[in-house]
N, C-alpha and C. Protein backbone atom coordinates (compact mmCIF):
# COMPACT_ATOMS: atom_id res chain seq x y z
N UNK A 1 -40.01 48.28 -8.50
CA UNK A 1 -38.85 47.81 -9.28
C UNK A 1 -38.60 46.34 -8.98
N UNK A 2 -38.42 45.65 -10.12
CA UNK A 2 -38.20 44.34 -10.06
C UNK A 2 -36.88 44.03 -9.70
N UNK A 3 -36.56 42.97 -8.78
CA UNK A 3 -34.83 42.89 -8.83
C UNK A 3 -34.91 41.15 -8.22
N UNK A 4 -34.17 40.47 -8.71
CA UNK A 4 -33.57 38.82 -8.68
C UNK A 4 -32.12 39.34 -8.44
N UNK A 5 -31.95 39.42 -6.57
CA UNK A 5 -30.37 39.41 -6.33
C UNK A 5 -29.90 38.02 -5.80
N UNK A 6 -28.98 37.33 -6.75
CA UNK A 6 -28.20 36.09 -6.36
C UNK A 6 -26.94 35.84 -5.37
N UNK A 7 -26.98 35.31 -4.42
CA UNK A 7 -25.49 35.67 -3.88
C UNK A 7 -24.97 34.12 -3.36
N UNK A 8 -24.17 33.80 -3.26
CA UNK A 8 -23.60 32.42 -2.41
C UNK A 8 -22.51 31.98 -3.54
N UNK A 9 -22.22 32.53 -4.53
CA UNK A 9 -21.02 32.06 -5.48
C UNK A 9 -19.55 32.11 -5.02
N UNK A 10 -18.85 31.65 -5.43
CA UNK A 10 -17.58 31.23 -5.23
C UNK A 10 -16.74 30.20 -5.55
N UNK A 11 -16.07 29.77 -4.72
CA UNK A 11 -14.87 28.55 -5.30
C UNK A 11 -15.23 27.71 -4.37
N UNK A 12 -15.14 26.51 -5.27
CA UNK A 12 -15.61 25.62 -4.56
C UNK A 12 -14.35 23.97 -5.11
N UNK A 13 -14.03 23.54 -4.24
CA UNK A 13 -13.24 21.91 -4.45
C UNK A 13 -14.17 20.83 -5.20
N UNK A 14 -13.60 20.16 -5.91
CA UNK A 14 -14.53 19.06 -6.54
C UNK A 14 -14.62 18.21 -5.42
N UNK A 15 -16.22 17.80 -5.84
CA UNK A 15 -16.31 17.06 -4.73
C UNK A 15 -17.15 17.45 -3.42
N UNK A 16 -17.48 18.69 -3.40
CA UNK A 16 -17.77 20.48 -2.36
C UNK A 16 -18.95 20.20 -2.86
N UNK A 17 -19.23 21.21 -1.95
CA UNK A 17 -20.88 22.13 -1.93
C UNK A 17 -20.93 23.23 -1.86
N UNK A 18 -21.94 23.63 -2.33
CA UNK A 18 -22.38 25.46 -2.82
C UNK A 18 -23.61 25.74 -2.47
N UNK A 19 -23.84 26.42 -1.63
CA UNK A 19 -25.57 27.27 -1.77
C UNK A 19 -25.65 28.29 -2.31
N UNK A 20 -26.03 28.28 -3.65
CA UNK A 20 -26.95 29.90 -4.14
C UNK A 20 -28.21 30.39 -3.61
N UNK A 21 -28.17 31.49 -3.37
CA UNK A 21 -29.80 32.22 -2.99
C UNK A 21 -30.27 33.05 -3.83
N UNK A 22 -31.05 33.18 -4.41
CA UNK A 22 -32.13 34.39 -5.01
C UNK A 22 -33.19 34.61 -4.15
N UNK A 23 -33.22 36.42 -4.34
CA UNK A 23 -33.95 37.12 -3.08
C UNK A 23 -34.78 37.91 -3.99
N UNK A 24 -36.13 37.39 -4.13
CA UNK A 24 -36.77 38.19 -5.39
C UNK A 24 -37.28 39.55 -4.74
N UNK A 25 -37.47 40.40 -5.14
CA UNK A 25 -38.64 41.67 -4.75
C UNK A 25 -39.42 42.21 -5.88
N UNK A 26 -40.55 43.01 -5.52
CA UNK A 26 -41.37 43.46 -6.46
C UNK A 26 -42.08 42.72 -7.50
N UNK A 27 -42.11 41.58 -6.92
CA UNK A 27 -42.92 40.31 -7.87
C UNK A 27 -43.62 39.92 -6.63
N UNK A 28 -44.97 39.15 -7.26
CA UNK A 28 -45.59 38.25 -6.39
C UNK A 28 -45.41 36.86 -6.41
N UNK A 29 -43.94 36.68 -5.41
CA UNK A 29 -43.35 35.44 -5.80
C UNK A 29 -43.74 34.44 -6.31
N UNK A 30 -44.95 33.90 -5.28
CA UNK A 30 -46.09 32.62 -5.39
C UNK A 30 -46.49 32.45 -6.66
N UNK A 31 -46.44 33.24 -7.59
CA UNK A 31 -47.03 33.06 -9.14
C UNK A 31 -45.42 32.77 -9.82
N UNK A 32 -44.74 32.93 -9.32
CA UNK A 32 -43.93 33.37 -10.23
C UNK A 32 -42.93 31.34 -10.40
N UNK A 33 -42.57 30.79 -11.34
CA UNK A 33 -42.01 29.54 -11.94
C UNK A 33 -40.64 30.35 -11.74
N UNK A 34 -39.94 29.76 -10.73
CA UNK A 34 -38.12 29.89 -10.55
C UNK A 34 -37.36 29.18 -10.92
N UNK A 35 -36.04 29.26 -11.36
CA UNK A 35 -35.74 28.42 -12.31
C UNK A 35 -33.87 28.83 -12.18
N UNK A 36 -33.11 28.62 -11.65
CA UNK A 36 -31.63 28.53 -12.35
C UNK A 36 -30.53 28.06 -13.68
N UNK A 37 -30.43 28.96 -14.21
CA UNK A 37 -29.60 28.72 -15.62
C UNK A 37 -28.31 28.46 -15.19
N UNK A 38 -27.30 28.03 -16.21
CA UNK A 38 -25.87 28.58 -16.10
C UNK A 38 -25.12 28.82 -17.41
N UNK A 39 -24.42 29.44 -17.59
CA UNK A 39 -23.46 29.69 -18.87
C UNK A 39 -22.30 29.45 -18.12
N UNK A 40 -21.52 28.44 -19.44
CA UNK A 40 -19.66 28.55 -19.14
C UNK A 40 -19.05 29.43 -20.41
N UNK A 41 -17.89 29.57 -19.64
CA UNK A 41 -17.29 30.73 -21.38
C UNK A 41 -17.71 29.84 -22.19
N UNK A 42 -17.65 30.79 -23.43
CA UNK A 42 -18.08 29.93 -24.68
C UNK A 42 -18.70 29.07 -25.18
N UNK A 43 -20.18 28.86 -24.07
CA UNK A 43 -21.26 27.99 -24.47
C UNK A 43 -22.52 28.99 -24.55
N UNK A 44 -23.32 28.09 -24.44
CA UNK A 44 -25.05 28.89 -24.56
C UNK A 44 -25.35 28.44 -23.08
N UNK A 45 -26.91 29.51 -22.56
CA UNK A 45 -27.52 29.45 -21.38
C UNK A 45 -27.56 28.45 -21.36
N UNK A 46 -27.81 27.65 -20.27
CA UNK A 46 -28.52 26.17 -19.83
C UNK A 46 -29.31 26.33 -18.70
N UNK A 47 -30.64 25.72 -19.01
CA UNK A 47 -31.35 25.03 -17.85
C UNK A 47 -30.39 24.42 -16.82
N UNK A 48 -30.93 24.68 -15.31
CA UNK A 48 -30.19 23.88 -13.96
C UNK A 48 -31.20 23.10 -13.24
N UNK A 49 -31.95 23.86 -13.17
CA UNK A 49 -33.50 23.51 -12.28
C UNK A 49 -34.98 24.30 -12.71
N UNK A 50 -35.91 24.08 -12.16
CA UNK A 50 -37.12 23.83 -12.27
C UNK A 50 -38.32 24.05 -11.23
N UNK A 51 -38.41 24.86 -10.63
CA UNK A 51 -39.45 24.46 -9.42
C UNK A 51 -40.71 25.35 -9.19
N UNK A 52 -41.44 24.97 -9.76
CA UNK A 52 -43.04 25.56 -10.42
C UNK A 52 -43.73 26.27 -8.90
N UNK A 53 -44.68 26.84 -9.43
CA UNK A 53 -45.76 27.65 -8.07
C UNK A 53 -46.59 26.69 -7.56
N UNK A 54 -46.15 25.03 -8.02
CA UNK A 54 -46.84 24.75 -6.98
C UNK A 54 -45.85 23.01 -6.14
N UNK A 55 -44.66 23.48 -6.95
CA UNK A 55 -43.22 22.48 -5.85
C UNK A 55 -43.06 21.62 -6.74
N UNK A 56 -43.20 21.59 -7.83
CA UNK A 56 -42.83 20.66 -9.03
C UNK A 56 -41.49 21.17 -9.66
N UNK A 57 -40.52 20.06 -9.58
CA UNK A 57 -39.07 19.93 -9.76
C UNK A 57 -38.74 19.48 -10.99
N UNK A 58 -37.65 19.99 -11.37
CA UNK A 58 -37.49 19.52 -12.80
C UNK A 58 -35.86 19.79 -12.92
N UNK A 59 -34.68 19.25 -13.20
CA UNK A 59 -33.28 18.66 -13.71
C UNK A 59 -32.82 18.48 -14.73
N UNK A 60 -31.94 19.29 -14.86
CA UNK A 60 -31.16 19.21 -15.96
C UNK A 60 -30.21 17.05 -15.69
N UNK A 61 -30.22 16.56 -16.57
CA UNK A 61 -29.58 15.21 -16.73
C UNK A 61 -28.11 15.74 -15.89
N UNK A 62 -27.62 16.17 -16.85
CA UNK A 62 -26.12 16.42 -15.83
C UNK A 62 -25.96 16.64 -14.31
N UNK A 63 -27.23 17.43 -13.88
CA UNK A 63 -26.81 17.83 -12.19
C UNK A 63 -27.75 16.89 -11.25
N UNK A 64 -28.65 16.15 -12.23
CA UNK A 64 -29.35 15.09 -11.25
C UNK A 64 -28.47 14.10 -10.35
N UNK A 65 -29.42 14.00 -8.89
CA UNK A 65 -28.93 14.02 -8.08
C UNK A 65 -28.27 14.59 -7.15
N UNK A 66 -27.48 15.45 -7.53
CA UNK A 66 -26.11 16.61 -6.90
C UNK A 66 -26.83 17.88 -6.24
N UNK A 67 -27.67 18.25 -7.49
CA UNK A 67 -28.12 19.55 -6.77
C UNK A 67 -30.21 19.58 -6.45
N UNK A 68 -30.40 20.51 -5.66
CA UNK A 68 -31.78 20.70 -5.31
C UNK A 68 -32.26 22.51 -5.45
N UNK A 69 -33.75 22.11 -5.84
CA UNK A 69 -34.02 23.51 -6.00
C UNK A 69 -34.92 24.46 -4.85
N UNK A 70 -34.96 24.20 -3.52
CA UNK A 70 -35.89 24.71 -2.39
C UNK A 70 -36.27 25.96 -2.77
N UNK A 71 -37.65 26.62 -2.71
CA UNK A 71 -37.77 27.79 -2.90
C UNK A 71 -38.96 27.90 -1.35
N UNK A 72 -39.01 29.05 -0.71
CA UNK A 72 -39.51 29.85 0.43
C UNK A 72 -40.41 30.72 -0.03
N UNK A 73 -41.97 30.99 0.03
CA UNK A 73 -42.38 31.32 -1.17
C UNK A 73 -43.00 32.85 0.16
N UNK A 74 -42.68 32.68 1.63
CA UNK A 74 -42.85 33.86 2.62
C UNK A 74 -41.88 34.24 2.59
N UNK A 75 -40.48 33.54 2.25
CA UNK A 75 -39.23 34.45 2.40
C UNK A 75 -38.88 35.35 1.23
N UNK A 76 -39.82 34.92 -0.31
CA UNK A 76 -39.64 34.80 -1.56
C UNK A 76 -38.17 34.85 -2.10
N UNK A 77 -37.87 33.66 -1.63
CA UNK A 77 -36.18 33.48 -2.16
C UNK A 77 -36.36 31.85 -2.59
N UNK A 78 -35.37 31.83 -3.96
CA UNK A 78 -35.06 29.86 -4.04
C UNK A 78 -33.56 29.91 -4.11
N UNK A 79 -33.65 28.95 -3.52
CA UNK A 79 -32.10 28.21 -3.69
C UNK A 79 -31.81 27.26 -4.51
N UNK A 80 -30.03 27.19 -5.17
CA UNK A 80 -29.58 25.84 -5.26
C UNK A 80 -28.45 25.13 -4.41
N UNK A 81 -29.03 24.30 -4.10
CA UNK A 81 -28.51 23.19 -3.06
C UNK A 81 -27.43 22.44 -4.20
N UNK A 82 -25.95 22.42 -4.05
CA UNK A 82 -25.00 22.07 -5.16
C UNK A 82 -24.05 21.31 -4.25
N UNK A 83 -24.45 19.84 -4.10
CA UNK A 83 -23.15 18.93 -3.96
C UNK A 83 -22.44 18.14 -4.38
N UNK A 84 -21.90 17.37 -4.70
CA UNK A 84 -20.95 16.73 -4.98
C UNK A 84 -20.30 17.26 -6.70
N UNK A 85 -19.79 18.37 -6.54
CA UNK A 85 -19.59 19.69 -7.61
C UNK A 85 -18.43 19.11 -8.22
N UNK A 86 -18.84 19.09 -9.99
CA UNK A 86 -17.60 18.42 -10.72
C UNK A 86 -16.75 19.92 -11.41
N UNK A 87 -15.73 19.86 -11.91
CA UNK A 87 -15.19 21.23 -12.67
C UNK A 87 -16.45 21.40 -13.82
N UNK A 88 -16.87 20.59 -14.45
CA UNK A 88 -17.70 21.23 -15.67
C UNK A 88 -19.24 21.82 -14.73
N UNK A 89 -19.36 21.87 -13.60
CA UNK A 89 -20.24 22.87 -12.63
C UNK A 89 -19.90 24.38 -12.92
N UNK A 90 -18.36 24.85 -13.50
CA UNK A 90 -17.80 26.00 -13.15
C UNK A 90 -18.53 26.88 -14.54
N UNK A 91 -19.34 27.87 -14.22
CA UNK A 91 -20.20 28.84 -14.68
C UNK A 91 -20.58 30.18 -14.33
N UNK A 92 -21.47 30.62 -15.05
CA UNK A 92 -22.18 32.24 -14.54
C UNK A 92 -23.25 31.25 -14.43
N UNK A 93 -24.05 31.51 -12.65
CA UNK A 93 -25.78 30.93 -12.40
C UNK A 93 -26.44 32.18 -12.14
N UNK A 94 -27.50 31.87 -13.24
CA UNK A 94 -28.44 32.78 -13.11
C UNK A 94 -29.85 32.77 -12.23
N UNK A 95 -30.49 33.36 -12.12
CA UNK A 95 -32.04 33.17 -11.25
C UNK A 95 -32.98 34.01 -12.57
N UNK A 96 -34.11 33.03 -12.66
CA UNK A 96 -35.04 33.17 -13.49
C UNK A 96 -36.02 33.33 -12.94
N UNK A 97 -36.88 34.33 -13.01
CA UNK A 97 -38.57 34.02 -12.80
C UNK A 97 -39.19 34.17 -13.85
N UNK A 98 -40.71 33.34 -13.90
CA UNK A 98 -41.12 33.24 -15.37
C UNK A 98 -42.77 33.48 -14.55
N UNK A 99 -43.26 34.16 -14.71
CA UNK A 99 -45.19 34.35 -14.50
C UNK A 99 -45.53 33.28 -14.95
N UNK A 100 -46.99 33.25 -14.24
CA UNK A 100 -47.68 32.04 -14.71
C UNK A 100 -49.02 32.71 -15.09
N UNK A 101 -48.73 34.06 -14.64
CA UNK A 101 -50.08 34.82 -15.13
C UNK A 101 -49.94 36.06 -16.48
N UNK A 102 -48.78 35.80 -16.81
CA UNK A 102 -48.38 37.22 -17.88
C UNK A 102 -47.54 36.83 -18.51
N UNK A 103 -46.84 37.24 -19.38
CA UNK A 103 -45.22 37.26 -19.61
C UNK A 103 -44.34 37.93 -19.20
N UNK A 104 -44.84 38.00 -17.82
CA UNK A 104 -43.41 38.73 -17.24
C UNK A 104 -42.43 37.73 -16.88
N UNK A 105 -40.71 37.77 -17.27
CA UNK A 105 -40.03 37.37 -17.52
C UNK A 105 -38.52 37.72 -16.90
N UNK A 106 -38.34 37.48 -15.39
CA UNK A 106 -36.80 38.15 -14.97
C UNK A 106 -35.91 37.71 -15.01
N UNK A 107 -34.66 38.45 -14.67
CA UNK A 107 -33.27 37.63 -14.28
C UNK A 107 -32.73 38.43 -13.43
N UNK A 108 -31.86 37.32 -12.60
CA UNK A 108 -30.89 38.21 -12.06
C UNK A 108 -29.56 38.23 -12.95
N UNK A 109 -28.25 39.30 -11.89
CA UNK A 109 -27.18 39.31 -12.72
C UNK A 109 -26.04 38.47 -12.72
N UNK A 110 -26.48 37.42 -12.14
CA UNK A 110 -25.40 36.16 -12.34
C UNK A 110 -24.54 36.01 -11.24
N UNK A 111 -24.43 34.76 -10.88
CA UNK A 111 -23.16 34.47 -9.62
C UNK A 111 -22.13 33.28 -10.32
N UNK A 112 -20.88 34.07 -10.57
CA UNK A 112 -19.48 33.23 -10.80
C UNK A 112 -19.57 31.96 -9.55
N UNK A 113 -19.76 30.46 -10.05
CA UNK A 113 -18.94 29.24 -9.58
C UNK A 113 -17.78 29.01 -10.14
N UNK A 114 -16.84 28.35 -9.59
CA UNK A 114 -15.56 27.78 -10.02
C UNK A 114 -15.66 26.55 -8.83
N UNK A 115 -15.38 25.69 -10.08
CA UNK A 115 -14.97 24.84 -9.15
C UNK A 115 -13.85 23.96 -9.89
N UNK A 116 -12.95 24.21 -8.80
CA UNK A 116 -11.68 23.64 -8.82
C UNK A 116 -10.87 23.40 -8.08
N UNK A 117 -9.70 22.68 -8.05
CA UNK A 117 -8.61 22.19 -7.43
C UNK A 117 -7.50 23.06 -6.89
């Protein structure tokens, strides 16, 4: 059974930092392209990050700089590294894995940020 569990969400001060984790299982991580989305009410998914099977990074314009995407490919978990956090940060973040050998295609079930005052 496949499962992308996310955890490190919460409230956070503008200005703050956040670590998300995704803890993949039942995938063979090392193949697998990880990737963080986010949705705010009433928008569409968005790209956050980027970080390929072989450490190639990729940024959304808005969070460049602020945030980082580390992934552990023995621990098979990635993170986002989220600092200097503005209110339009405040979302559902998702964890993506995308194959590089199939179309297999996961998610996890989302971690609530807020960030606010």
């Amino acid at each position: 059974q496949v499962q992308l569990v996310e955890s490190g969400g919460g409230l956070a001060q503008p200005g703050g930092s956040l670590r998300l984790s995704c803890a993949a299982s039942g995938i063979t991580f090392s193949i697998y392209d990880m990737s963080w989305y986010r949705q705010a009410p009433g928008k569409q998914r968005e790209s956050v990050a980027i970080i390929t099977t072989t450490g190639g990074t990729t940024y959304a314009d808005s969070v460049k700089g602020r945030f980082t995407i580390p992934r552990d490919n023995a621990r098979k978990t990635v993170s986002l590294q989220m600092n200097s956090l503005k209110p339009e940060d405040t979302a559902v973040y998702f964890c993506n894995g995308k194959s590089t050998w199939s179309t297999n295609n996961y998610w996890g079930q989302g971690t609530q940020v807020t960030v606010s005052s």
